[in-house]
Protein backbone atom coordinates (compact mmCIF):
# COMPACT_ATOMS: atom_id res chain seq x y z
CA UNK A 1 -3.26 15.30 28.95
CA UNK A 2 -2.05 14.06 31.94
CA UNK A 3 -2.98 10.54 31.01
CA UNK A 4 -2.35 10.69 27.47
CA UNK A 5 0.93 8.74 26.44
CA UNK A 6 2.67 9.79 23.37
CA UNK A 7 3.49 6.77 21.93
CA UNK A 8 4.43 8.06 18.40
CA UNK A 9 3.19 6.66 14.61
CA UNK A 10 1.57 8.66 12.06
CA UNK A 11 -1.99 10.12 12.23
CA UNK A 12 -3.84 13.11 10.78
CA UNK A 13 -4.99 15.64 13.47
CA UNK A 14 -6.94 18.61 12.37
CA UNK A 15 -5.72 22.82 13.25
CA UNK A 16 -6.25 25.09 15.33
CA UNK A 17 -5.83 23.07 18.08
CA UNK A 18 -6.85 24.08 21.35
CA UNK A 19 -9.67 23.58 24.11
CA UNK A 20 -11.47 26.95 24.43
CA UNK A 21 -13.99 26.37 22.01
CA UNK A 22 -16.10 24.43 18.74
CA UNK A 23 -13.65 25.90 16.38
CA UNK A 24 -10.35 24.22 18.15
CA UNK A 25 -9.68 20.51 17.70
CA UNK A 26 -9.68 19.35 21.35
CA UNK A 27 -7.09 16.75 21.08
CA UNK A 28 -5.48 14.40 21.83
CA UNK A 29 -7.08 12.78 23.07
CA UNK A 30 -9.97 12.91 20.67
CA UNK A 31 -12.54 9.57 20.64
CA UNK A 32 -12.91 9.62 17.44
CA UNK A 33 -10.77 10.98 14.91
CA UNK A 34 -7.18 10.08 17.38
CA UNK A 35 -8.63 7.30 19.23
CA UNK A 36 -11.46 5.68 17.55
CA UNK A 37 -11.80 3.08 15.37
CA UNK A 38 -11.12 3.41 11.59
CA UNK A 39 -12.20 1.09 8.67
CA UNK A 40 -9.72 -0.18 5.97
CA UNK A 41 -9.61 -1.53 2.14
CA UNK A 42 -7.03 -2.38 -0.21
CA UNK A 43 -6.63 -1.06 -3.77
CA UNK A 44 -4.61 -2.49 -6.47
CA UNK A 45 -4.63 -0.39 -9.49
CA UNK A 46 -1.60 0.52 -12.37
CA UNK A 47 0.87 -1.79 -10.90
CA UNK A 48 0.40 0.54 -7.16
CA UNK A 49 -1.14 -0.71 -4.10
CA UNK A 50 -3.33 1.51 -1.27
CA UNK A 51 -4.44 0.83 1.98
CA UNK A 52 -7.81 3.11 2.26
CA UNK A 53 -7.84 4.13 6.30
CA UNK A 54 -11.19 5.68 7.05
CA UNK A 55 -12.89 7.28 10.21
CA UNK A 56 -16.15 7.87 11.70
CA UNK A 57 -17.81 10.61 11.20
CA UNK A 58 -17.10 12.99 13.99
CA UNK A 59 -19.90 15.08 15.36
CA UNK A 60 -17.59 17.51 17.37
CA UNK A 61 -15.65 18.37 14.13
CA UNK A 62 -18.61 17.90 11.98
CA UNK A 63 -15.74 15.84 9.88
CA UNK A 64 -14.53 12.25 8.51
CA UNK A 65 -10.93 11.91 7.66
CA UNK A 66 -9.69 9.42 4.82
CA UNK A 67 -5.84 8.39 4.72
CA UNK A 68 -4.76 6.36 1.61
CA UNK A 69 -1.19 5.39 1.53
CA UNK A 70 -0.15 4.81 -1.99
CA UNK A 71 2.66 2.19 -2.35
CA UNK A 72 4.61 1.89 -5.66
CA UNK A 73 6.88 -1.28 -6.69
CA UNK A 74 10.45 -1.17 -6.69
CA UNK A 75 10.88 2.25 -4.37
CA UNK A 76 11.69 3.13 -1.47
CA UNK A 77 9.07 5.79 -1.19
CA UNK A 78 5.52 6.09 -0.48
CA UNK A 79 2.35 8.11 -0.83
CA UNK A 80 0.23 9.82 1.92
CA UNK A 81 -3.16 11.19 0.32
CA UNK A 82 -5.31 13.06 3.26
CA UNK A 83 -8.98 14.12 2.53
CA UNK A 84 -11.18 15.37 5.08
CA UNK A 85 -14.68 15.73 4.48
CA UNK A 86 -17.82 17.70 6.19
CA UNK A 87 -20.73 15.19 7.10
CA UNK A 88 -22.77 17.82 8.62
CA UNK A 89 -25.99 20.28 7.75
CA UNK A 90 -23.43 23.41 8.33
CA UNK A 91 -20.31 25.06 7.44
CA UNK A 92 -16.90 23.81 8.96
CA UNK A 93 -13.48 25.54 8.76
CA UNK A 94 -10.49 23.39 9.21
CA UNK A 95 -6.96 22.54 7.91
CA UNK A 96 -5.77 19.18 7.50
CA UNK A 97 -2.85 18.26 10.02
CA UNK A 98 -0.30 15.37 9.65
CA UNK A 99 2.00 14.25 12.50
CA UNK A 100 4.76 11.65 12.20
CA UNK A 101 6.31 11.23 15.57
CA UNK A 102 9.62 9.96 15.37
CA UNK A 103 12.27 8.68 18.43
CA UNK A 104 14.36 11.66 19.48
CA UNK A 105 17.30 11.45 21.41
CA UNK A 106 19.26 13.50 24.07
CA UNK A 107 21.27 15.94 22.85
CA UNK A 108 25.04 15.70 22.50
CA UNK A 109 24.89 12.14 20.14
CA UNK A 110 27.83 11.34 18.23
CA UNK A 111 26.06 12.21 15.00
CA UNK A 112 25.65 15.73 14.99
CA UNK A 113 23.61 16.12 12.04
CA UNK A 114 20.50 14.21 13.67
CA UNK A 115 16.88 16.47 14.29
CA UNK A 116 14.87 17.89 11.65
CA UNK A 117 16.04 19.84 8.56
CA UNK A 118 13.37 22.46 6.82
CA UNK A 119 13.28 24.76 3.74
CA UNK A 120 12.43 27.96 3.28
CA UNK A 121 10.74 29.56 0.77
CA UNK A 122 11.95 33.00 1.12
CA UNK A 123 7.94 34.10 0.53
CA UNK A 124 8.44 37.02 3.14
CA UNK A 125 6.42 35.46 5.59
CA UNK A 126 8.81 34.75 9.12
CA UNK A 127 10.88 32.41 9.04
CA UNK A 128 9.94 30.56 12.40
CA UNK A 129 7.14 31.72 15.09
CA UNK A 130 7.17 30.13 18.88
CA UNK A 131 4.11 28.16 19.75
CA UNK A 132 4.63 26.22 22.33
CA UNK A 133 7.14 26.49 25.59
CA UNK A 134 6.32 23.41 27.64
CA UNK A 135 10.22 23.77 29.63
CA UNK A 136 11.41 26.13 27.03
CA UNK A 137 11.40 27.10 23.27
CA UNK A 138 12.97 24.56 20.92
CA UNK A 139 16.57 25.54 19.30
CA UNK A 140 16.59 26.63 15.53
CA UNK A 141 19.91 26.92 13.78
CA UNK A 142 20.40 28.06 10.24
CA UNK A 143 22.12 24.51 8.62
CA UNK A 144 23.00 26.55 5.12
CA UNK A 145 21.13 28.68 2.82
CA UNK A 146 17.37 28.34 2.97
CA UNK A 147 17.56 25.54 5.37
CA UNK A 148 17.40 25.17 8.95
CA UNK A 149 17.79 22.73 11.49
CA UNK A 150 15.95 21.65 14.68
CA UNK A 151 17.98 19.88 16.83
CA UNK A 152 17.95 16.97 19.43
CA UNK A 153 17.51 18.77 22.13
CA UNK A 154 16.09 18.40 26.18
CA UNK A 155 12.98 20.91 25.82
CA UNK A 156 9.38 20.21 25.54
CA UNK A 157 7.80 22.57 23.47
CA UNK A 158 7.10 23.80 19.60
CA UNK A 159 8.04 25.67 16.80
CA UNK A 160 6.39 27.24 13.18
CA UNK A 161 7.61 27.37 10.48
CA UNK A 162 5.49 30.11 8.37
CA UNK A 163 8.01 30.27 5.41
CA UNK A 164 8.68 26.97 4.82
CA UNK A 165 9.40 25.54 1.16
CA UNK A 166 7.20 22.33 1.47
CA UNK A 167 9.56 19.81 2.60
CA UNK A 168 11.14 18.37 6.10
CA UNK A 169 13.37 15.48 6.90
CA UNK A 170 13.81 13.91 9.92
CA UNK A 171 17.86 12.38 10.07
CA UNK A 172 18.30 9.56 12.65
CA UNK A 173 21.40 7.55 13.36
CA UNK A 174 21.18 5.31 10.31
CA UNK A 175 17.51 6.94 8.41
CA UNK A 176 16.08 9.75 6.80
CA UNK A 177 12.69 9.93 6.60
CA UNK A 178 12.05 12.89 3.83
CA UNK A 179 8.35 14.72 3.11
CA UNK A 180 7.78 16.67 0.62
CA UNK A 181 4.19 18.57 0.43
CA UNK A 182 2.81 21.80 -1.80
CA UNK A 183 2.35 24.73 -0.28
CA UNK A 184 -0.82 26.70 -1.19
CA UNK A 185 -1.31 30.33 -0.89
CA UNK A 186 -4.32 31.20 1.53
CA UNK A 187 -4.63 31.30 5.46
CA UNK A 188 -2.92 28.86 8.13
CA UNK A 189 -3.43 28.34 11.21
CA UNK A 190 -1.15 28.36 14.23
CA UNK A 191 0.50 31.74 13.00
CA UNK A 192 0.72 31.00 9.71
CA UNK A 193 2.95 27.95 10.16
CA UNK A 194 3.02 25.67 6.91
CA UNK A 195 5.19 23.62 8.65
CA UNK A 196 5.82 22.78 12.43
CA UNK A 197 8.25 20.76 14.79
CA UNK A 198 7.48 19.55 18.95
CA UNK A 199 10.43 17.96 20.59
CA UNK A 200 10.13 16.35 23.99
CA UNK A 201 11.87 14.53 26.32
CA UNK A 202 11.68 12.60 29.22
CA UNK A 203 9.84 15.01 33.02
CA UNK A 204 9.52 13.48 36.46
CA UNK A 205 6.64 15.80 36.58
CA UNK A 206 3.77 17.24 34.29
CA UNK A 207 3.62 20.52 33.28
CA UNK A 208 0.10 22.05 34.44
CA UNK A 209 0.43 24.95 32.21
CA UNK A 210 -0.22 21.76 29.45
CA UNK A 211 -3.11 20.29 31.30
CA UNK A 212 -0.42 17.61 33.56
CA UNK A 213 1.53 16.48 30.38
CA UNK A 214 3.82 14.29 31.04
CA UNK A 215 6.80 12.97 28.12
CA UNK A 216 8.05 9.99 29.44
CA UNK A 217 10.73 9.59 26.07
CA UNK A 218 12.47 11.97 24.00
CA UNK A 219 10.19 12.40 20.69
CA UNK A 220 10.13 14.62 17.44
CA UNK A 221 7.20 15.18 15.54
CA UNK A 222 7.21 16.48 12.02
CA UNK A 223 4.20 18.37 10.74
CA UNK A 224 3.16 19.58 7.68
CA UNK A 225 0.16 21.46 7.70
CA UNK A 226 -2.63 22.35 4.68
CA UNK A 227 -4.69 25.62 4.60
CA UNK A 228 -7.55 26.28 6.82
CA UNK A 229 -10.52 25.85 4.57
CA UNK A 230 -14.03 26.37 4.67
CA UNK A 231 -15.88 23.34 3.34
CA UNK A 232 -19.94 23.77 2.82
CA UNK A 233 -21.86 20.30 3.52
CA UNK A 234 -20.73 17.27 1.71
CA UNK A 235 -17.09 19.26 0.30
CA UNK A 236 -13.78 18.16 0.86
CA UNK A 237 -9.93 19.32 0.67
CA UNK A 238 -7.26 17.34 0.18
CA UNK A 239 -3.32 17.04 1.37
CA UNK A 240 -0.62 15.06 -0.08
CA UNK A 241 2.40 13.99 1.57
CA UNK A 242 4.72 12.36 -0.49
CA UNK A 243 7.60 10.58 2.05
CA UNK A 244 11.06 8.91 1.18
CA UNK A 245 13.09 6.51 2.47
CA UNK A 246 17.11 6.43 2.88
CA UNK A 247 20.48 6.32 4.51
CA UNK A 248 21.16 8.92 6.58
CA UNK A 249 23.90 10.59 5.01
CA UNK A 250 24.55 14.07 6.88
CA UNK A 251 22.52 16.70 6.95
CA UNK A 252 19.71 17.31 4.67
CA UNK A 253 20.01 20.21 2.08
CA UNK A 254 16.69 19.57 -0.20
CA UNK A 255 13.76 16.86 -1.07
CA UNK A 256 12.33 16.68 -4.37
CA UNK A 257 9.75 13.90 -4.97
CA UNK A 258 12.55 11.88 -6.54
CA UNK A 259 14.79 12.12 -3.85
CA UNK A 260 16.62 14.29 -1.30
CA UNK A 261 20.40 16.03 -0.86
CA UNK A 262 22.47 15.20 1.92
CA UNK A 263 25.42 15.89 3.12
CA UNK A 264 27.96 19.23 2.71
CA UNK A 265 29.32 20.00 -0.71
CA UNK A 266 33.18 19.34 -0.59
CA UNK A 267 35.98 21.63 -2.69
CA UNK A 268 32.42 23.30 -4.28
CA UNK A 269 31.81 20.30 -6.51
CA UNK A 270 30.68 16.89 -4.96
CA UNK A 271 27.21 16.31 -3.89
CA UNK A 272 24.96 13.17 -2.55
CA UNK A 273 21.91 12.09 -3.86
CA UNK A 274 19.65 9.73 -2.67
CA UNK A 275 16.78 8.81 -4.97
CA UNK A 276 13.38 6.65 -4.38
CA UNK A 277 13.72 4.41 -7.64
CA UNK A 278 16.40 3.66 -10.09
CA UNK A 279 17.05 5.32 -12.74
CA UNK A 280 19.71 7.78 -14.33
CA UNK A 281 20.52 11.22 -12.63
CA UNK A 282 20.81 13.53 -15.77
CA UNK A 283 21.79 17.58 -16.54
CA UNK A 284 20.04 19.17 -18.56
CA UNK A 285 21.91 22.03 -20.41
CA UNK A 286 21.51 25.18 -22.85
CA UNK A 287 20.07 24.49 -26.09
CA UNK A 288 22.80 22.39 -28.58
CA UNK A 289 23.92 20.90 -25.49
CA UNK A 290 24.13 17.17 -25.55
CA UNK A 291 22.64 15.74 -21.68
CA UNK A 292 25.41 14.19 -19.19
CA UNK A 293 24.70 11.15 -17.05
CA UNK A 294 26.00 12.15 -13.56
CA UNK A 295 25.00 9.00 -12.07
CA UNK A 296 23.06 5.45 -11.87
CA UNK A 297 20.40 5.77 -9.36
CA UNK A 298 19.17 2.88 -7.10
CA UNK A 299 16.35 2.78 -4.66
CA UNK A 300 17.25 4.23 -0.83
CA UNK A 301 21.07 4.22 -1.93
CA UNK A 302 23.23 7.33 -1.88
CA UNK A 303 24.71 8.03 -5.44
CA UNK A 304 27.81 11.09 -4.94
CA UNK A 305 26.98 13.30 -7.60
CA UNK A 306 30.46 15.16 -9.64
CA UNK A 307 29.08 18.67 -11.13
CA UNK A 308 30.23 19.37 -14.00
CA UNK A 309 32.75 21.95 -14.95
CA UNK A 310 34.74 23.11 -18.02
CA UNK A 311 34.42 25.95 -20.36
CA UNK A 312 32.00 23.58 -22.58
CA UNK A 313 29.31 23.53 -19.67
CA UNK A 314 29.47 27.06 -19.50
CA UNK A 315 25.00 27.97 -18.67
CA UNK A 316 22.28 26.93 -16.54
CA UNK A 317 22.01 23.06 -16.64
CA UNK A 318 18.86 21.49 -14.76
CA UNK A 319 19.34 18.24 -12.77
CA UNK A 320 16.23 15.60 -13.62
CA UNK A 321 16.06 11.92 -11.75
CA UNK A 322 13.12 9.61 -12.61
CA UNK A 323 9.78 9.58 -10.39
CA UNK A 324 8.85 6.43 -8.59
CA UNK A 325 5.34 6.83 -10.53
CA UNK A 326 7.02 7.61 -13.48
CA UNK A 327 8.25 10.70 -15.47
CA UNK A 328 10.95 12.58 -14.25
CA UNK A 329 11.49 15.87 -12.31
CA UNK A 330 13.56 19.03 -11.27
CA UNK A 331 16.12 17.55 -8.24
CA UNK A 332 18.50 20.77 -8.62
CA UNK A 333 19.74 23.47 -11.21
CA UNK A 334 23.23 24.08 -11.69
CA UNK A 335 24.60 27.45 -12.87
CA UNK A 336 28.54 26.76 -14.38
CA UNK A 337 30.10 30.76 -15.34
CA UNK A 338 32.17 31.64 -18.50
CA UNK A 339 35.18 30.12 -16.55
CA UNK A 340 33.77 26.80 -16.16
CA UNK A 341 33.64 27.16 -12.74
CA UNK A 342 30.29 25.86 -11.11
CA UNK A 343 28.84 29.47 -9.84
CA UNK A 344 25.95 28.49 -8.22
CA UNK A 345 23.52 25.35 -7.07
CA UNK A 346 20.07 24.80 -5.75
């Protein structure tokens, strides 16, 4: 570790991690599956492109990891497909492990509302677990309900997240780079973290307690995790990371594969919606209801969103924006009272 360099990108590790043992990934550095060489093809099918990224078969792991990144026309977001298969004569138990390492920054920048947002699920399960204290235990706050915020900070070191919702989003000073990922019931590793952040920043020294690492930038990685799973020889498992592109617009508040919520609601009402691919933001209301438009939707661009009130909109409306594969989905429910006052939002 003392030699490695963290130099950032996107790459699929596999959990537990660690160096005590055949059932611990013992990287990075890892010759094959980090550092070795993969193959790549092109796909062009219904109007999507994929670039096909696959390694050699590892004989430490007993594994070979594909990575096909699905890209759709006219959006601003982007498919990452993970499958990890066993190539040898035994049983292997793994979960898949994505890391997209991202330029920090010291803390204190003018833009507050830069680091890592997460959601939480409210399963039960904690809502963060310490795994890592290279100089110290990264900071947490609580950005609003169900969401919390991780950020810039001067600390090396990492943090679970075992109750997280299935979506991240790193804001920068002018991006947001949003995941969004399913979260299956079963066993995780690293405490039970579906989820996980590292921060580092620049040492004059390495830490020996992490085998002479040594950050020489500040850096954020954002992790989403898949279940630990036992795969006989020849099985699979799969994880799917859908990520969006967009303006960084304040602080994150939810991702939906169609887009993501930024920013704080002002006087209860106003919202801001940025979506992957055009379309029409819609609500949905209670049966007789005709649907309202509540905006025109273009790729990467925020759209302010006006919720609707009145004693006419009085019920549960849902919020739909169009897919960048097509179809539409769920981006938000509104609940409007008897007064036509908006009562409640997620």
């Amino acid at each position: 570790m003392a030699d490695w360099l963290n130099w950032g990108g996107d790459k699929t590790w596999l959990a537990p991690q660690g160096w005590d043992g055949p059932g611990q990934w013992a990287g990075p550095p890892d010759p094959v599956l980090d550092s070795g060489p993969y193959t790549a093809r092109v796909e062009q099918r219904d109007g999507t492109a994929a670039l096909v990224l696959t390694s050699g078969d590892d004989p430490r792991t007993g594994l070979r990891l594909t990575r096909r990144i699905v890209l759709r026309p006219r959006s601003t977001a982007f498919g990452l497909h993970l499958t990890m298969t066993n190539t040898s004569a035994v049983e292997r138990r793994w979960a898949l492990w994505n890391v997209t390492q991202i330029a920090g920054a010291p803390p204190g920048s003018p833009a507050g509302a830069e680091g890592v947002y997460l959601g939480r699920a409210r399963s039960g399960r904690p809502s963060t677990v310490p795994l890592v204290a290279g100089t110290g235990r990264p900071q947490v706050r609580e950005a609003a309900a169900d969401v919390l915020h991780v950020p810039h900070q001067d600390v090396v070191g990492k943090v679970g997240f075992p109750d997280s919702a299935g979506w991240l989003a790193h804001v920068g000073p002018e991006r947001t780079l949003a995941q969004c990922f399913t979260v299956h019931e079963g066993s995780y590793p690293d405490e039970g973290s579906r989820a996980e952040v590292w921060v580092e920043c620049p040492l004059a020294e390495g830490l020996p307690h992490l085998g002479g690492l040594r950050p020489r930038d500040h850096v954020v990685e954002c992790e989403a995790l898949g279940p630990l799973t036992t795969l006989a020889p020849g099985a699979s498992a799969a994880l799917e990371v859908e990520f969006g592109v967009g303006p960084s617009a304040g602080p994150v508040r939810a991702v939906t594969p169609a887009g993501y919520w930024a920013g704080l609601l002002r006087d209860g009402a106003e919202g801001v919606f940025v979506p992957y691919t055009a379309g029409r933001l819609e609500a949905h209301g209670p049966a007789g209801t005709q649907p309202l438009v509540l905006g025109t939707l273009e790729p990467g661009r925020t759209c302010g969103v006006r919720l609707p009130e009145g004693q006419e909109h009085y019920g549960r409306w849902e919020l739909t924006a169009p897919l960048p594969g097509g179809g539409r989905a769920r981006v938000g429910r509104i609940t409007v009272g008897e007064s036509g006052t908006r009562t409640h939002f997620n």
